[in-house]
N, C-alpha and C. Protein backbone atom coordinates (compact mmCIF):
# COMPACT_ATOMS: atom_id res chain seq x y z
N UNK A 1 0.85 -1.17 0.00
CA UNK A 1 0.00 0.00 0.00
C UNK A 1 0.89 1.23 0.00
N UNK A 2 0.52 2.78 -1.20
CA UNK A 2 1.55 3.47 -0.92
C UNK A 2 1.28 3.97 0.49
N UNK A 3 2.11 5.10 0.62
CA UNK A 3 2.23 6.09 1.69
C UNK A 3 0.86 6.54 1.65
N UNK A 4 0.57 7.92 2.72
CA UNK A 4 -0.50 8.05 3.44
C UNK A 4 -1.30 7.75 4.56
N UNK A 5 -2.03 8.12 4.97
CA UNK A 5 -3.18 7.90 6.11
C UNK A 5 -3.72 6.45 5.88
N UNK A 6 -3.29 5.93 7.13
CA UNK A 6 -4.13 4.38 7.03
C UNK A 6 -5.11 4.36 7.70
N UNK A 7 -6.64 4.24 7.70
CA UNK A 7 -7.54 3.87 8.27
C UNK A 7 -7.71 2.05 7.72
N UNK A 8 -7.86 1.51 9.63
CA UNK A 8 -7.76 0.02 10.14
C UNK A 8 -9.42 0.12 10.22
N UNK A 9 -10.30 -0.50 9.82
CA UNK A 9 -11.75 -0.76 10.20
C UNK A 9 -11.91 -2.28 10.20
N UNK A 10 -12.06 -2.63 11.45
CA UNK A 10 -12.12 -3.92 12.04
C UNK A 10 -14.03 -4.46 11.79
N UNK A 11 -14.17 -5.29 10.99
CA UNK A 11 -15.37 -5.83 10.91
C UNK A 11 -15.62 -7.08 11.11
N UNK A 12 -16.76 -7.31 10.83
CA UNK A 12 -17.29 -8.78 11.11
C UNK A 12 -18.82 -8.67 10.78
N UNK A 13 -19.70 -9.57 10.98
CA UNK A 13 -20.86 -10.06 10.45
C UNK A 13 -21.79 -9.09 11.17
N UNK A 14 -21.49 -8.37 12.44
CA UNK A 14 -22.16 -7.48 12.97
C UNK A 14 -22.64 -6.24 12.44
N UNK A 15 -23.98 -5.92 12.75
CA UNK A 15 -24.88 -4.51 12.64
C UNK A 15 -23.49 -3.86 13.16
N UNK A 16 -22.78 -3.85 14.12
CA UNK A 16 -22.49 -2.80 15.05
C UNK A 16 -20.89 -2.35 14.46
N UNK A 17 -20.33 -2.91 13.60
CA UNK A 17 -19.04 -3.15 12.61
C UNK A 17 -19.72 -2.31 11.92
N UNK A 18 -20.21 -2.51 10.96
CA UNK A 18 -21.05 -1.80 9.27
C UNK A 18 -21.35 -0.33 9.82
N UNK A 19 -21.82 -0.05 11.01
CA UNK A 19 -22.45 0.91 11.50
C UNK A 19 -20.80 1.97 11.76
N UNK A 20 -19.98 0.93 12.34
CA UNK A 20 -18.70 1.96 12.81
C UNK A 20 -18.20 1.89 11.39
N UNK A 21 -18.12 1.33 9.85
CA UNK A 21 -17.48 1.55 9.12
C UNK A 21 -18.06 2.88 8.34
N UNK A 22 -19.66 2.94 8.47
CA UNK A 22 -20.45 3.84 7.99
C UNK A 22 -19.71 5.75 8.34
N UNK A 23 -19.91 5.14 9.93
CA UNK A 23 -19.29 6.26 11.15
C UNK A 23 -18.16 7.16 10.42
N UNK A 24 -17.25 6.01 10.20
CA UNK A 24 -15.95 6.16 9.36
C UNK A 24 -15.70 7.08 8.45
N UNK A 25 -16.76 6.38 7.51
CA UNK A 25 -17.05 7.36 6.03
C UNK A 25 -17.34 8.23 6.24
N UNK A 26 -18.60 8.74 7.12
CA UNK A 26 -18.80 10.03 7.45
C UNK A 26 -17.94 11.15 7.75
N UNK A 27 -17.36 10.47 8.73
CA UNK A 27 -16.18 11.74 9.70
C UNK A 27 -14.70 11.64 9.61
N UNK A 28 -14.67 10.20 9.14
CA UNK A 28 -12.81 10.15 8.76
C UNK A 28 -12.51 10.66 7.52
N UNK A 29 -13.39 10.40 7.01
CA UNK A 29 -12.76 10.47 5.45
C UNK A 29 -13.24 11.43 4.37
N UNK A 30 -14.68 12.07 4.45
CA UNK A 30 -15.50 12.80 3.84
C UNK A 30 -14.86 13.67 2.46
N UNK A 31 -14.00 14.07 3.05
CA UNK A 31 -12.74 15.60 2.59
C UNK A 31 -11.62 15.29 2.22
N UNK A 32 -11.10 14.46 2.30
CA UNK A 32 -9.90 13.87 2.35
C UNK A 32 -9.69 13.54 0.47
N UNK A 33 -8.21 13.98 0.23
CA UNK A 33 -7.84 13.51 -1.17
C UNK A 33 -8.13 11.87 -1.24
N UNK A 34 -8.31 11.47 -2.24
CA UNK A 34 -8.49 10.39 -2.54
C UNK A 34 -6.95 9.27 -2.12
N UNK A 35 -5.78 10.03 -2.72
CA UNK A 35 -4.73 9.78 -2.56
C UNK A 35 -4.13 9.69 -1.53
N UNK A 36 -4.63 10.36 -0.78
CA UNK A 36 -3.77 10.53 1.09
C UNK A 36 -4.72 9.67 1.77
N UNK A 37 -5.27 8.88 1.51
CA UNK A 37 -6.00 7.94 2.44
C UNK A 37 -6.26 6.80 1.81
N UNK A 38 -5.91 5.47 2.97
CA UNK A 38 -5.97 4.40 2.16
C UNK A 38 -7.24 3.68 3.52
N UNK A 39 -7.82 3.02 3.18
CA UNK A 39 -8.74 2.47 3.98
C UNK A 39 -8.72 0.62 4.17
N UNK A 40 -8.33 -0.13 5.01
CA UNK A 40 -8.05 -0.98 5.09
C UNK A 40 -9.08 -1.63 6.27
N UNK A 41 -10.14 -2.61 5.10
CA UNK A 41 -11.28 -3.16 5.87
C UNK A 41 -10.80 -4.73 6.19
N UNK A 42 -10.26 -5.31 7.42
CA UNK A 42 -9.75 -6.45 8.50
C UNK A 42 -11.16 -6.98 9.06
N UNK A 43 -11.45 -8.40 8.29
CA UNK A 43 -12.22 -9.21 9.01
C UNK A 43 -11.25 -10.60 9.84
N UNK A 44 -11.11 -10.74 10.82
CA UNK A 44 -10.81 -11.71 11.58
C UNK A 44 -11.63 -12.68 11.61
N UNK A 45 -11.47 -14.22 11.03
CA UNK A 45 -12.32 -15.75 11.20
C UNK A 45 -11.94 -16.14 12.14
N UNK A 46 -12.83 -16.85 12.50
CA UNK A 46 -12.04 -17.98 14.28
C UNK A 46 -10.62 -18.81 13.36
N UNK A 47 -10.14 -19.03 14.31
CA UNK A 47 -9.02 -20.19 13.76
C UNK A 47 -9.60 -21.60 13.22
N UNK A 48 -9.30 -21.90 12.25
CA UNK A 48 -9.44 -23.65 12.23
C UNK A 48 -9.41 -24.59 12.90
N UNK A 49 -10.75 -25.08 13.17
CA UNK A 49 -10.07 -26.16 14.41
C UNK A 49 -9.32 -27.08 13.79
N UNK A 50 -8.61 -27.71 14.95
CA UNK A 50 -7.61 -29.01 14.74
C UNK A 50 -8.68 -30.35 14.67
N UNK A 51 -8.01 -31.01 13.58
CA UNK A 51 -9.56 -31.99 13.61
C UNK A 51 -8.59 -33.03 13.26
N UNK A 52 -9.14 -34.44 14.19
CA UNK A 52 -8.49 -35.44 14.47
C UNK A 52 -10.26 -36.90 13.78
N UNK A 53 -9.02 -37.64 13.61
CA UNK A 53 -10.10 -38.84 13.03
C UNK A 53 -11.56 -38.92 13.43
N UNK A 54 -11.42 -38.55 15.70
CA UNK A 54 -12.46 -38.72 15.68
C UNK A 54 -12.95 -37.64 16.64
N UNK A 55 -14.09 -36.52 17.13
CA UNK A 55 -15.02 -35.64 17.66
C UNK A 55 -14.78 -36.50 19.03
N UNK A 56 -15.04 -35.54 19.73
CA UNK A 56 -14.87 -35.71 21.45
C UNK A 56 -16.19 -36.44 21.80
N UNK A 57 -17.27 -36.39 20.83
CA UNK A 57 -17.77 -38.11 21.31
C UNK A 57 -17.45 -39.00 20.78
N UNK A 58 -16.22 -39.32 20.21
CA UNK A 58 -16.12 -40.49 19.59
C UNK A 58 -16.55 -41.30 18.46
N UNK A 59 -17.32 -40.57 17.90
CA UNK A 59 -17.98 -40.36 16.52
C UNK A 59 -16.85 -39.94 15.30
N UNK A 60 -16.87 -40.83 13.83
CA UNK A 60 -15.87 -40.20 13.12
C UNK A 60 -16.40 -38.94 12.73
N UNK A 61 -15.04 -37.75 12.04
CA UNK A 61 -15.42 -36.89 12.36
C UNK A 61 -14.97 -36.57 10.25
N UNK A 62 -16.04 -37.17 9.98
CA UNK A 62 -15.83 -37.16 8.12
C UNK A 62 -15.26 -35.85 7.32
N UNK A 63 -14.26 -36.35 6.52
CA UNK A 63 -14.26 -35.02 5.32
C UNK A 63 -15.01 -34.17 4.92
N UNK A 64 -16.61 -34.89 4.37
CA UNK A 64 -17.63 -34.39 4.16
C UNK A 64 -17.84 -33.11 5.29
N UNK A 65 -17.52 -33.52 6.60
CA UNK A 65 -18.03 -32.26 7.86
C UNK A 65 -17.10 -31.34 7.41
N UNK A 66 -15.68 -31.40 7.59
CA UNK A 66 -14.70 -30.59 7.58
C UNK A 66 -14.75 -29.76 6.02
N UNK A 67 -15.22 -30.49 4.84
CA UNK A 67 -15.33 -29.40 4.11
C UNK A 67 -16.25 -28.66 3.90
N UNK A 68 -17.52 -29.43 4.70
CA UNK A 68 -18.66 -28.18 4.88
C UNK A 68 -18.37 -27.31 5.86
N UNK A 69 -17.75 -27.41 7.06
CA UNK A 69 -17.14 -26.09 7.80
C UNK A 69 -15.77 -25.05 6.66
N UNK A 70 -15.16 -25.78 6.54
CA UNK A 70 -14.67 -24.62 5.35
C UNK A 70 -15.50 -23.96 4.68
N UNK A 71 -16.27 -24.51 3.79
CA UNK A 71 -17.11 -23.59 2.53
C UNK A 71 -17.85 -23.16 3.53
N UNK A 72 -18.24 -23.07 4.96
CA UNK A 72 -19.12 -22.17 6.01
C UNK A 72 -18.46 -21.08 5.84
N UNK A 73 -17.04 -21.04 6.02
CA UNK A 73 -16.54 -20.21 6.81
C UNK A 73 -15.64 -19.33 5.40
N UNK A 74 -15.92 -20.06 4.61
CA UNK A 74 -15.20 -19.20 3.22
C UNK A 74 -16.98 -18.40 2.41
N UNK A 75 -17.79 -18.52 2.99
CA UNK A 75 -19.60 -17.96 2.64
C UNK A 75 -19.34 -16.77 3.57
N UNK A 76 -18.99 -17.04 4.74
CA UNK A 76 -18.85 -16.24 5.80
C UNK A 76 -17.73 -14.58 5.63
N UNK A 77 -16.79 -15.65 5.36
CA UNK A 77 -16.33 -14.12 4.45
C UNK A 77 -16.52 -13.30 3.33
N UNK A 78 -17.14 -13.81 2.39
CA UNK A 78 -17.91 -13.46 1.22
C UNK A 78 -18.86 -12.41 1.94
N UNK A 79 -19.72 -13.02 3.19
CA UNK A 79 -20.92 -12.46 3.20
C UNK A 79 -20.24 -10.82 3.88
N UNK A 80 -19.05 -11.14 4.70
CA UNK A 80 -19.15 -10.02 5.28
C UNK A 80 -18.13 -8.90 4.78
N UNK A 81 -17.31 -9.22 3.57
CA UNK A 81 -16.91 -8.55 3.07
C UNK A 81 -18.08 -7.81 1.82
N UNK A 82 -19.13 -8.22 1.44
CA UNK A 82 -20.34 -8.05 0.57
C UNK A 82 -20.89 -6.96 1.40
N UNK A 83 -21.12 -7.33 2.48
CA UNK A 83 -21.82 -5.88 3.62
C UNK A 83 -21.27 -4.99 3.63
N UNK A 84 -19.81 -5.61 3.86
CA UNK A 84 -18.99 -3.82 3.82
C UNK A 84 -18.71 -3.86 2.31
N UNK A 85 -18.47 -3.64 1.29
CA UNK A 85 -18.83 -3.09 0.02
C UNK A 85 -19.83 -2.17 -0.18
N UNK A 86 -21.34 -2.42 0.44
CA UNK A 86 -22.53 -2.01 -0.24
C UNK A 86 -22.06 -1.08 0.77
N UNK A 87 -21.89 -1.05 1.93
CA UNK A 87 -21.63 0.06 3.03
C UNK A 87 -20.84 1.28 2.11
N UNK A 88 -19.51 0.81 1.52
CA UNK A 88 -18.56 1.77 1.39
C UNK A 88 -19.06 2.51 -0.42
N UNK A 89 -20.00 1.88 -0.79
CA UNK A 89 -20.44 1.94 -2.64
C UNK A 89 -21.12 3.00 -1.85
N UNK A 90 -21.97 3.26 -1.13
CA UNK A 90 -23.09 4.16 -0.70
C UNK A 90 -22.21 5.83 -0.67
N UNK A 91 -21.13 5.62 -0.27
CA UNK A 91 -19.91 7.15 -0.05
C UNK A 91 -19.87 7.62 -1.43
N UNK A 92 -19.90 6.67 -2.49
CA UNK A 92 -19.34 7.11 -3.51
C UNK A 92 -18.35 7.99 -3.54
N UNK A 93 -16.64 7.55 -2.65
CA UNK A 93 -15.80 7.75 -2.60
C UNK A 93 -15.06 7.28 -3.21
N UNK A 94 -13.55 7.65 -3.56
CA UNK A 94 -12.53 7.06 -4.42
C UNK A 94 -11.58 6.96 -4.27
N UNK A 95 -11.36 6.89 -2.25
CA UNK A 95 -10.33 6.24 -1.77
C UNK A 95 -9.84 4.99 -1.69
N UNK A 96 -8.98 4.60 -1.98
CA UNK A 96 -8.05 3.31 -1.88
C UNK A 96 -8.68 2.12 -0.91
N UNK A 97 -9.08 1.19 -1.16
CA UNK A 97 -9.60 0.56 -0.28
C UNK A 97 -9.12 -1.04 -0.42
N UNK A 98 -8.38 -1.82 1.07
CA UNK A 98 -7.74 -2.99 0.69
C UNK A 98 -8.41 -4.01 1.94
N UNK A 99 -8.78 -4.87 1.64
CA UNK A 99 -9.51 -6.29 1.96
C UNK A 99 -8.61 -6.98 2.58
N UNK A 100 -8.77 -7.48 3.91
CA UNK A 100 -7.79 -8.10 4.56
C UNK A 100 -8.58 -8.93 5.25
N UNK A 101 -8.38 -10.65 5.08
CA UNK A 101 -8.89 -11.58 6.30
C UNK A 101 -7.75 -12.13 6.88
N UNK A 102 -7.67 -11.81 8.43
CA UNK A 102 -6.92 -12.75 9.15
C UNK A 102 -7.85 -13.89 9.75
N UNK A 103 -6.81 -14.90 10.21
CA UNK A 103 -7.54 -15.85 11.14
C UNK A 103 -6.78 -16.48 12.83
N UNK A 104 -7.80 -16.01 13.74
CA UNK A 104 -7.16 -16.22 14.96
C UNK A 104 -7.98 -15.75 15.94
N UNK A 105 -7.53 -15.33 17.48
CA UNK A 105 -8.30 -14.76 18.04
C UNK A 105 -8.28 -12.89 17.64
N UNK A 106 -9.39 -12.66 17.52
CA UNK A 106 -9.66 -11.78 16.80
C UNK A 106 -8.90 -10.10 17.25
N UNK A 107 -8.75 -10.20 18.87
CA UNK A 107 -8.21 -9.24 19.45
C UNK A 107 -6.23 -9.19 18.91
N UNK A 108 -5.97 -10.31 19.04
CA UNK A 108 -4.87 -10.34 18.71
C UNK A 108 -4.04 -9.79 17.18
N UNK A 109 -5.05 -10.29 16.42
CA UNK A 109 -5.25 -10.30 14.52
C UNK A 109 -5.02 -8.93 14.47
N UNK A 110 -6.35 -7.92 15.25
CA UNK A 110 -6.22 -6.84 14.69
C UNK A 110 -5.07 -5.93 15.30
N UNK A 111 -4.55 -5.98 16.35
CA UNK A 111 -3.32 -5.92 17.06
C UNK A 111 -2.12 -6.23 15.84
N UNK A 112 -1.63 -7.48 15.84
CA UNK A 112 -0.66 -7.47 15.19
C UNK A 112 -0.83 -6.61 13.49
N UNK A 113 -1.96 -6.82 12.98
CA UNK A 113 -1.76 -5.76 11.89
C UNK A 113 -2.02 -4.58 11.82
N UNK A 114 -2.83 -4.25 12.40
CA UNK A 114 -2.37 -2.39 12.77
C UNK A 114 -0.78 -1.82 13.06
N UNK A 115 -0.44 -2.82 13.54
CA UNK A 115 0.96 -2.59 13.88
C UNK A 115 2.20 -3.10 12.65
N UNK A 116 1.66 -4.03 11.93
CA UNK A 116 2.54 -4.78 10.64
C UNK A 116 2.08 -3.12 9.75
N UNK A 117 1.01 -2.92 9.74
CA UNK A 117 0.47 -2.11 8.31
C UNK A 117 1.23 -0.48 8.80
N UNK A 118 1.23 -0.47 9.80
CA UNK A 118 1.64 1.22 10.38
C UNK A 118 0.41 2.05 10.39
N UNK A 119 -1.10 1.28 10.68
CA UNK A 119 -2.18 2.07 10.87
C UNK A 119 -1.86 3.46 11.38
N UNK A 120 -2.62 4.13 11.07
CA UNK A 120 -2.59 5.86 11.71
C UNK A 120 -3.98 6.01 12.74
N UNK A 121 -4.78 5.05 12.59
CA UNK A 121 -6.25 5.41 13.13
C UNK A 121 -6.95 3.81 13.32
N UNK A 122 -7.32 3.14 14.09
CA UNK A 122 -8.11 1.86 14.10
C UNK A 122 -9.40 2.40 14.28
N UNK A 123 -10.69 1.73 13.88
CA UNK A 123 -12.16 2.18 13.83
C UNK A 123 -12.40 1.14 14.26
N UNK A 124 -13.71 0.61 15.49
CA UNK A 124 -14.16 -0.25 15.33
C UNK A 124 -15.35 -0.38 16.16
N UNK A 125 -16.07 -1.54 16.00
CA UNK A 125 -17.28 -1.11 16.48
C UNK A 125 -17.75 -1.70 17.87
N UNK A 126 -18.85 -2.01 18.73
CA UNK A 126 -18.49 -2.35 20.03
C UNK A 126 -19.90 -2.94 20.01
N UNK A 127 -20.30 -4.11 20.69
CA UNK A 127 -21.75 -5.03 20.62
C UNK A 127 -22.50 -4.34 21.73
N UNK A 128 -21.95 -3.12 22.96
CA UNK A 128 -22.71 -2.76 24.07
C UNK A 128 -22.54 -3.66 24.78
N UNK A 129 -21.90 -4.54 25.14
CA UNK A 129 -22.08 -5.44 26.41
C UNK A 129 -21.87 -4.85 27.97
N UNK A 130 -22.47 -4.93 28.67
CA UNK A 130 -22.48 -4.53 29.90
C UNK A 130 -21.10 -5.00 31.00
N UNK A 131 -20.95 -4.39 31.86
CA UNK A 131 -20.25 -4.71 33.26
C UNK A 131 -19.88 -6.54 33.15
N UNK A 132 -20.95 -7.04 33.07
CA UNK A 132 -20.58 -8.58 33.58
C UNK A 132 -20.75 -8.76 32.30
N UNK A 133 -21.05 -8.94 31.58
CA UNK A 133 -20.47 -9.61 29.97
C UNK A 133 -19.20 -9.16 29.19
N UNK A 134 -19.33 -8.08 29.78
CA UNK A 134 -17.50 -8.11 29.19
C UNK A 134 -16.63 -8.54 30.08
N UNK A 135 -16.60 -8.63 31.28
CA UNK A 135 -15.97 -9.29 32.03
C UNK A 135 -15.80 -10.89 31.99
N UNK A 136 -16.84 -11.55 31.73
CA UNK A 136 -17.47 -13.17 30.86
C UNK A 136 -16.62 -13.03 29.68
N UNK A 137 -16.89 -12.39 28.57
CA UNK A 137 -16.10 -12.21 27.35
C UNK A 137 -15.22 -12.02 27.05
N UNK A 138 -14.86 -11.10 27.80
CA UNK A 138 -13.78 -9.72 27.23
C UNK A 138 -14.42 -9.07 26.21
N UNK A 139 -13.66 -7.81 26.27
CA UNK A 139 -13.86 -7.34 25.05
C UNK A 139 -12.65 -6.97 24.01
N UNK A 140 -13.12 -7.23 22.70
CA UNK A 140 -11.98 -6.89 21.67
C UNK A 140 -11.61 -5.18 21.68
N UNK A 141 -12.23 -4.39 21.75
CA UNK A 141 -12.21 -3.34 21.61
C UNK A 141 -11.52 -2.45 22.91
N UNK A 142 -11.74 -3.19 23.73
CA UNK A 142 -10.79 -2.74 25.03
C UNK A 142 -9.39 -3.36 25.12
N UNK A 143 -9.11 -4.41 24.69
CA UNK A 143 -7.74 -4.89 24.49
C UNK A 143 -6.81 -4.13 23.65
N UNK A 144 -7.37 -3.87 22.35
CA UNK A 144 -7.00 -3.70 21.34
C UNK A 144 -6.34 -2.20 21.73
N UNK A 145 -7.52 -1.12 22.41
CA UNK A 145 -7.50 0.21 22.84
C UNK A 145 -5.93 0.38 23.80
N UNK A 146 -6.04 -0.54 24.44
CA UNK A 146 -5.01 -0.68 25.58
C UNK A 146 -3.73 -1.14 24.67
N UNK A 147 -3.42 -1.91 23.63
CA UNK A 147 -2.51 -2.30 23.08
C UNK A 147 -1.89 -1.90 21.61
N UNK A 148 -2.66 -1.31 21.09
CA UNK A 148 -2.41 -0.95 19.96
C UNK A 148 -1.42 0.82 20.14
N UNK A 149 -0.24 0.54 19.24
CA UNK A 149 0.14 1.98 19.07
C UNK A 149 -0.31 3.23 18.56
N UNK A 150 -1.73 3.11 18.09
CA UNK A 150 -2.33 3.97 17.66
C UNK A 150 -3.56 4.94 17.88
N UNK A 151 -4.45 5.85 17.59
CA UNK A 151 -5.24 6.37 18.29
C UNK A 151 -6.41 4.73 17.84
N UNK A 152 -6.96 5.11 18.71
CA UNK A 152 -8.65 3.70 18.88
C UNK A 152 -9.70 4.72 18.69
N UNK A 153 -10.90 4.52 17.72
CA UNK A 153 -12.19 4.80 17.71
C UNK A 153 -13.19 3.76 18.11
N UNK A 154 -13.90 3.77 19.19
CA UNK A 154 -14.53 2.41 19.42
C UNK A 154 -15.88 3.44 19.32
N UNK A 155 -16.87 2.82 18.16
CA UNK A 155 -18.06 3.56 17.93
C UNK A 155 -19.55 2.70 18.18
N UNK A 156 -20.24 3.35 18.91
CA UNK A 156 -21.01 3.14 19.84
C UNK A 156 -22.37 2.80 18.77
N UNK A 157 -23.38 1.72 18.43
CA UNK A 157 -24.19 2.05 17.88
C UNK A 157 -25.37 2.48 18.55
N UNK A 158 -26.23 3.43 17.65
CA UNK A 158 -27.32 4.29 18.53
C UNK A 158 -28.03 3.19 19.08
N UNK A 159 -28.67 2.18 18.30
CA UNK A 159 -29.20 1.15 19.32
C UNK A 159 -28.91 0.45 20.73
N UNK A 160 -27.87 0.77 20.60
CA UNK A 160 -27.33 0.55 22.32
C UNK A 160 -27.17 1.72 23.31
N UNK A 161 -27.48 2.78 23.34
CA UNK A 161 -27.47 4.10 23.48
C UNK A 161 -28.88 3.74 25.02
């Protein structure tokens, strides 16, 4: 990617992703030369599981399964790179825009490449979970905030308001 402003927009299959990439378009980028900004949309997949002859009940655990969890999880990125498209077609902008799937735990993914890419800005969006569910969970967006060398936008959707 050349030089310029990197905007990191961390997505996934969520309302609350599309909504912070929307956010994005609005206020990051509106004005901005086409050229001085590159926009880099990061979906993170779970990791692959490790799959052994046989499933923890003891049941074989067939090809047939394992390549229908692949083509799940290769639909899965289709679908959610398709969302953010129609999201970013709506700007009718003509900034630089580059497609990135990692796979892992997801806090980590976007961590190490914000930091591989030399992000200038991470965007991302937040599900509202409360006191004791993020504490149950964690949250990606608080890790990331705490670890990443860069400024964090964690954008709130109005439905959780």
């Amino acid at each position: 990617m050349e030089s310029g402003r990197k905007i990191l927009v961390a997505i996934d299959e969520s309302e609350e992703s599309m909504y912070a990439l929307s956010w994005c378009l609005d206020n990051l980028v509106p004005d901005q030369d086409p050229r001085s900004v590159a926009l880099v949309l990061l979906y993170v997949k779970p990791p692959p599981p490790n799959y052994s002859s046989l499933d923890v009940s003891g049941y074989l655990f067939g090809n047939d399964v394992v390549k229908a969890m692949e083509e799940y999880s290769r639909e899965l990125v289709d679908s959610v790179m398709s969302k953010a498209d129609a999201v970013y077609r709506k700007y009718n902008t003509k900034i630089r825009v580059e497609k990135r799937v990692g796979s892992g735990e997801a806090k980590d993914v976007i961590c190490w490449t914000v930091d591989r890419l030399g992000a200038d800005i991470l965007v991302m969006g937040t599900h509202g979970y409360g006191f004791f569910q993020r504490a149950l969970l964690g949250s990606v967006s608080d890790y990331c905030a705490k670890n990443v060398k860069c400024p964090v936008v964690v954008v709130k959707h109005p439905k959780n308001n």
